[in-house]
Structure formats: C-alpha cells, structure tokens
N, C-alpha and C. Protein backbone atom coordinates (compact mmCIF):
# COMPACT_ATOMS: atom_id res chain seq x y z
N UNK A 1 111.22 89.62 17.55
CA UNK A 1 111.43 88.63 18.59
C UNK A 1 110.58 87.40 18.32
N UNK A 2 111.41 86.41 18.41
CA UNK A 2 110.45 84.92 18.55
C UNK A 2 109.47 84.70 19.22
N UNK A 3 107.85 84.24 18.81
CA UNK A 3 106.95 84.61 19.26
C UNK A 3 107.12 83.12 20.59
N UNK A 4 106.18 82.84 21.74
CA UNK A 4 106.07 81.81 22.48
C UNK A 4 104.80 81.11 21.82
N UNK A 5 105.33 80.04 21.38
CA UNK A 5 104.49 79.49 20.42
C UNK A 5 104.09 78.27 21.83
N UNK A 6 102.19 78.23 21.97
CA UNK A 6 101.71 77.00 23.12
C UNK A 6 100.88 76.16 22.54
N UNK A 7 101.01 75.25 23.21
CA UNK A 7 99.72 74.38 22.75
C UNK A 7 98.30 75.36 22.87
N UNK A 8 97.67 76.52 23.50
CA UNK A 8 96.70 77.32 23.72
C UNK A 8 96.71 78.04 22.28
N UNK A 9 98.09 78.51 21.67
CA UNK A 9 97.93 79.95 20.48
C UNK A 9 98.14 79.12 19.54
N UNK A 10 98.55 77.81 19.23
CA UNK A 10 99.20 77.50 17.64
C UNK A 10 98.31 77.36 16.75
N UNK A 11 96.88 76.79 16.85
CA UNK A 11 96.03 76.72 15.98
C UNK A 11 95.47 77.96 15.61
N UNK A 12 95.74 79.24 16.01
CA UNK A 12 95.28 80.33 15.73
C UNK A 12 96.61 81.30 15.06
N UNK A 13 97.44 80.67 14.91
CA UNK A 13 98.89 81.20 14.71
C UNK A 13 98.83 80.31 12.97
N UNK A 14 98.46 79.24 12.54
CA UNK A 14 98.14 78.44 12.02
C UNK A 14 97.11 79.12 11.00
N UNK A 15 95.86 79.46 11.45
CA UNK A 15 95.01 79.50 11.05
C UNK A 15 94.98 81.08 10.16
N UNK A 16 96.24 82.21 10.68
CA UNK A 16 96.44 83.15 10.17
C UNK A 16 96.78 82.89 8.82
N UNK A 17 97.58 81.81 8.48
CA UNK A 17 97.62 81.94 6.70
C UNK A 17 98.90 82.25 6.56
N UNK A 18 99.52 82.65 7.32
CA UNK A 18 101.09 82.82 6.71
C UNK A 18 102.30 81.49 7.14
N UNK A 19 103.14 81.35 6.73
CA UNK A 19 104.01 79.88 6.97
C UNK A 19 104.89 80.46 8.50
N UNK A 20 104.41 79.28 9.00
CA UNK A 20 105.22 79.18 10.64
C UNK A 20 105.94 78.20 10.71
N UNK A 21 107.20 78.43 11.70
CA UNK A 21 108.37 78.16 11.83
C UNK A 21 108.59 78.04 13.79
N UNK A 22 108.46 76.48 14.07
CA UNK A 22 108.47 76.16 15.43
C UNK A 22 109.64 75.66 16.04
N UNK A 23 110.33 76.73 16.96
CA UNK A 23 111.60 75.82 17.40
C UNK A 23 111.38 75.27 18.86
N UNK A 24 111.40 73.98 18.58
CA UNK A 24 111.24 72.65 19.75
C UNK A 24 111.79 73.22 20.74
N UNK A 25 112.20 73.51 21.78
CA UNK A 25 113.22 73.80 22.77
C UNK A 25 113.07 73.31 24.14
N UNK A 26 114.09 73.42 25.11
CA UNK A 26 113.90 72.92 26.71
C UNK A 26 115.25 73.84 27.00
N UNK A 27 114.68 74.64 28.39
CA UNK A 27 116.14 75.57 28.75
C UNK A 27 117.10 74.96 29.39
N UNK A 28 116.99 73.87 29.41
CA UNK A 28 117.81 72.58 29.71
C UNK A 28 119.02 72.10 28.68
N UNK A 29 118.65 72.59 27.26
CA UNK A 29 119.13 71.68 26.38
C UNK A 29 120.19 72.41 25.58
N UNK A 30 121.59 72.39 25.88
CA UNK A 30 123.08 73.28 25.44
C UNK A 30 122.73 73.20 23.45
N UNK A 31 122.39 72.44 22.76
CA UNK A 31 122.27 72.66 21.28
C UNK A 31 121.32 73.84 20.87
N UNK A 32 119.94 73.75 22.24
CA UNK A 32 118.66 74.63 21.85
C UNK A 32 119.43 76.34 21.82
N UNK A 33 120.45 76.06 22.97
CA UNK A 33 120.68 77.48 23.18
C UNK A 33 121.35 78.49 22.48
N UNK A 34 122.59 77.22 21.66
CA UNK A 34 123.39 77.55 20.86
C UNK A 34 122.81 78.50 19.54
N UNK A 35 121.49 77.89 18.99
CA UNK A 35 120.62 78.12 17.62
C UNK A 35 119.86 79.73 18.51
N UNK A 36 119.11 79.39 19.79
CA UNK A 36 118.49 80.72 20.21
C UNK A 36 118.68 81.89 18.97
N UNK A 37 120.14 82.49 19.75
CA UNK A 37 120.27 83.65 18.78
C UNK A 37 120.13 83.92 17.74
N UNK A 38 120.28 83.05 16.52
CA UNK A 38 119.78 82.32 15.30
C UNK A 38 118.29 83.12 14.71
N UNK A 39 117.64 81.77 15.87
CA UNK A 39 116.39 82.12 15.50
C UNK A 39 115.47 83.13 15.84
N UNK A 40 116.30 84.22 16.77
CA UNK A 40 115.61 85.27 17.30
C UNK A 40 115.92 86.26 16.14
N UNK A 41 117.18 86.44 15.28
CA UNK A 41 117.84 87.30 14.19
C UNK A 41 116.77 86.88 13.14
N UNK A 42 116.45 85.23 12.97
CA UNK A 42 115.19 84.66 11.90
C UNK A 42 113.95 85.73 11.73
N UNK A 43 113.75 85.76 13.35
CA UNK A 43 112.33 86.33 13.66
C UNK A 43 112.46 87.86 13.34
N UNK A 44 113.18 88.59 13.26
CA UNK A 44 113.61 89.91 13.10
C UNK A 44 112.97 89.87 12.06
N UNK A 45 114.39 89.16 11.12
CA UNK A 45 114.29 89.74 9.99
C UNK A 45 113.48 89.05 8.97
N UNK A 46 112.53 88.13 9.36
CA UNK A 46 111.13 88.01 8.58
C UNK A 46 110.28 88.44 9.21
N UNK A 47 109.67 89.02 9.73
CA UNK A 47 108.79 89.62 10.89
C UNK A 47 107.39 90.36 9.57
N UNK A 48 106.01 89.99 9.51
CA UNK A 48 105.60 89.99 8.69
C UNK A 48 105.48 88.97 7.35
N UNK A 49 106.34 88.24 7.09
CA UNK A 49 106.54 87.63 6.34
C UNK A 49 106.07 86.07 6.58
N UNK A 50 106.72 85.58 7.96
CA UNK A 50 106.74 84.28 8.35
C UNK A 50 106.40 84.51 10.34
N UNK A 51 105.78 83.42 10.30
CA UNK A 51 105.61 83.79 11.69
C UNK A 51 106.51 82.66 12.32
N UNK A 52 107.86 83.65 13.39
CA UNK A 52 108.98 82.35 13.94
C UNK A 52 108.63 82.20 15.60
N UNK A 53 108.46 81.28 16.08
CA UNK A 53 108.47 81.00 17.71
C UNK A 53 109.07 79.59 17.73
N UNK A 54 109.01 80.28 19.83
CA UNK A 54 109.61 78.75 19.95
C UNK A 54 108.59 78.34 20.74
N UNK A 55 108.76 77.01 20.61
CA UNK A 55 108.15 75.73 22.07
C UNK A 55 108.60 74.77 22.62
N UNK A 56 108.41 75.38 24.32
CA UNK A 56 108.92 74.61 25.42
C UNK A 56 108.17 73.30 25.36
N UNK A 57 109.61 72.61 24.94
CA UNK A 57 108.57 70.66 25.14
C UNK A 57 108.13 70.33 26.89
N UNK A 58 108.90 71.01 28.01
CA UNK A 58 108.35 70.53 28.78
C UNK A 58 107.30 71.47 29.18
N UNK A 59 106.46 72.29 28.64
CA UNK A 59 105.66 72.72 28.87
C UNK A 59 103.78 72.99 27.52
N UNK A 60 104.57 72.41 26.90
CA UNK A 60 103.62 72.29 25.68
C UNK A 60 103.47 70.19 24.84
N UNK A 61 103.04 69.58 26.28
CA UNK A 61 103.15 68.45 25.58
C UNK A 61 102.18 68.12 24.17
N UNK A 62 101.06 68.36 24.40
CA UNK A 62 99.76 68.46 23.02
C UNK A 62 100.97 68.50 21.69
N UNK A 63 101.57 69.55 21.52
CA UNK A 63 102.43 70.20 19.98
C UNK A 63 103.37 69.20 20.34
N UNK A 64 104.23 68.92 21.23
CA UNK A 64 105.51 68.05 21.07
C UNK A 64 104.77 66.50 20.87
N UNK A 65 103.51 66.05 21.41
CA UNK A 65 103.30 64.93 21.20
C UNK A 65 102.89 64.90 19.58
N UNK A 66 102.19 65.82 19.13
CA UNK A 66 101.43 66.26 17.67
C UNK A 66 102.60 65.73 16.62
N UNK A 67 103.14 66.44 17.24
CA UNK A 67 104.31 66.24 15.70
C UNK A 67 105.74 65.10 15.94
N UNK A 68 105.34 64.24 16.89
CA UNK A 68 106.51 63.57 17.16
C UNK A 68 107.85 63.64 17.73
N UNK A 69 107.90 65.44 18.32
CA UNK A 69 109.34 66.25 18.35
C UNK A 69 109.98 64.69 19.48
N UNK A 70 111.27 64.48 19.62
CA UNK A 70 111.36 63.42 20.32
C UNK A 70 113.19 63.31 20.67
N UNK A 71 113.61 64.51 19.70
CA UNK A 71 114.70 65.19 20.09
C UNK A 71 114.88 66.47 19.99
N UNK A 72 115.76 67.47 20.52
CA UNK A 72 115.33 68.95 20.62
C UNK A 72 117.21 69.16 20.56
N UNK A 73 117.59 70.49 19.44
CA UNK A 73 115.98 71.01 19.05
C UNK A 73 115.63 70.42 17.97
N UNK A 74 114.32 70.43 17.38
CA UNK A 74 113.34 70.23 16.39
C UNK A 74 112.79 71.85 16.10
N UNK A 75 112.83 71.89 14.44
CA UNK A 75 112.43 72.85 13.78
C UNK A 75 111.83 72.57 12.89
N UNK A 76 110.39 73.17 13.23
CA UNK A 76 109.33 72.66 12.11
C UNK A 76 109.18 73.91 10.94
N UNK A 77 109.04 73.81 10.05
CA UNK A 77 108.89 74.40 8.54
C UNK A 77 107.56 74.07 8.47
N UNK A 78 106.52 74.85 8.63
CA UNK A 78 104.97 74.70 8.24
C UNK A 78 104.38 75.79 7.04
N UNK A 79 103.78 75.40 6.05
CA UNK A 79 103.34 76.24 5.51
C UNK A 79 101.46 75.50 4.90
N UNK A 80 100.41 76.48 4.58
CA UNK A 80 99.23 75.77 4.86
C UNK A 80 98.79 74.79 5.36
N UNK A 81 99.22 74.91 7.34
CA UNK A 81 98.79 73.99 7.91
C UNK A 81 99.43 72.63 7.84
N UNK A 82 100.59 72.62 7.12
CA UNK A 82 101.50 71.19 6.90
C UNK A 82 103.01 71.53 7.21
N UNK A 83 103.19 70.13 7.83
CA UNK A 83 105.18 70.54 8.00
C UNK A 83 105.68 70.53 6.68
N UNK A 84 106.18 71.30 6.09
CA UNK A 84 106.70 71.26 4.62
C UNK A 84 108.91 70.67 4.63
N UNK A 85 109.42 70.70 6.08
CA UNK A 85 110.73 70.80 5.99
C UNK A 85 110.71 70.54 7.81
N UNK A 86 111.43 69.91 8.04
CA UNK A 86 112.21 69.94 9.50
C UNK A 86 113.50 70.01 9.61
N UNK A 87 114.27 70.65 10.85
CA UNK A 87 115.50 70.59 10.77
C UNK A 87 115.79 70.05 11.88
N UNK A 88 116.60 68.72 12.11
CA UNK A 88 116.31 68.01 13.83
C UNK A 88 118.00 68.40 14.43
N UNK A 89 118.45 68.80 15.49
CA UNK A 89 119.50 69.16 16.05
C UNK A 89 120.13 70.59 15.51
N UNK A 90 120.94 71.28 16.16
CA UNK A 90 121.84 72.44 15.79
C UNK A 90 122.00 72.75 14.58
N UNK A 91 121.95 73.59 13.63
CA UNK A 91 122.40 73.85 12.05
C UNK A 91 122.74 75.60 12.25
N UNK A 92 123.82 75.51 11.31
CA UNK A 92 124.06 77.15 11.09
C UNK A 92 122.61 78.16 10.85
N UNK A 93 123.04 79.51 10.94
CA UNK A 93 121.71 80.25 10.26
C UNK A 93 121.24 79.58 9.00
N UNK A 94 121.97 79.87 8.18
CA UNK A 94 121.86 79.63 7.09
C UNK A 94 121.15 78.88 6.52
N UNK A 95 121.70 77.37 7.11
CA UNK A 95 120.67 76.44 6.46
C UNK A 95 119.15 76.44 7.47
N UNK A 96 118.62 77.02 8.51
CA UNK A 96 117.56 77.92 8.57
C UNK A 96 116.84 78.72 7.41
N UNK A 97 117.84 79.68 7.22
CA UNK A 97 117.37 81.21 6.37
C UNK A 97 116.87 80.17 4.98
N UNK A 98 117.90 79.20 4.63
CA UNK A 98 117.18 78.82 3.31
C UNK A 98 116.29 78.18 3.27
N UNK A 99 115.56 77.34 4.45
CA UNK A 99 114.43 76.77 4.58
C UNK A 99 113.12 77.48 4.68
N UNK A 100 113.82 78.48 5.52
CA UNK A 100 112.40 79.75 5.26
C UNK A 100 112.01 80.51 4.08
N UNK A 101 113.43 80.73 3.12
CA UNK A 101 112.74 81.58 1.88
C UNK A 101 112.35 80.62 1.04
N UNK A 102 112.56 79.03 1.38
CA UNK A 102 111.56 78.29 0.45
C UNK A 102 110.13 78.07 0.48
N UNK A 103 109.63 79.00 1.80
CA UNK A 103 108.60 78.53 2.62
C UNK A 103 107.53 79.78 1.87
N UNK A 104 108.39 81.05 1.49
CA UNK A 104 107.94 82.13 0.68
C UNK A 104 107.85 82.03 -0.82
C-alpha cells in the first residue's frame, strides 16, 4: 500500500537511502483518482525496493511548495535525495513502472 507521504515523515523517508516516488494528489482532483489504482499496484509490487506514497497538496503545503507541484497529479522520481524524473498529469502504469526501474 502507498505510504502517506507529509511534510512531518519525508525527510526521514528520504534519509532512509532507498529511491522515493511522491504522488502529488487532492481528493478533489478526477486525473489523481484515475492513476490511484496505478500507484497503489506500484507500491505492491516494489515494496522493499522503492519507497511509493502519496501527498495531499491541500494538506502538505511545505513538500508542494518545495518542489513547485503546481498541477496535480505530479509524480516525483527521487533517488539520493534528488528529483531524478517527474511525471506531471495522468500516464498509463507503464510509463510509471518504467520510471521506477530506472530509479533501481
């Protein structure tokens, strides 16, 4: 399951060493919801590997202001502490899944 990624846990989510994967979201927003399932199947099936969550922009302004998110969703690709890849609006799994095994 997709972890709840906050402005309180990310620097310690970060600081674990493995590449994280942030999906921007608002339960407001019909594109965020569409990907959901997506990225909850993401989180499965790298689980150990990559750490996947999401974050509520209207509840985590610090991370949405941090990184500029400014449309949702926004999917950040982080690996040692850097965005290495973003993906901005709706995309199949797929082009997900291949952003993450580049991240490995």
């Amino acid at each position: 399951m997709a972890l709840e990624i906050t402005d309180g846990n990310f620097e310690a989510l970060i600081a674990e060493g493995k590449p994280v994967v942030v999906d921007f979201w608002a339960t407001w927003c019909g594109p965020c919801k569409k990907i959901a399932p997506d990225i909850e199947a993401l989180a499965k099936e790298y689980e150990g590997q990559v750490t996947i969550g999401k974050c509520d922009v209207d509840s985590n302004d610090g991370l949405t202001s941090k990184y500029g998110v400014r449309n949702i969703p926004t999917v950040l690709f982080i690996k040692n502490g850097e965005v290495v890849d973003k993906q901005v609006g709706a995309a199949p799994k797929a082009a997900f899944e291949e952003k993450i095994k580049s991240l490995l």
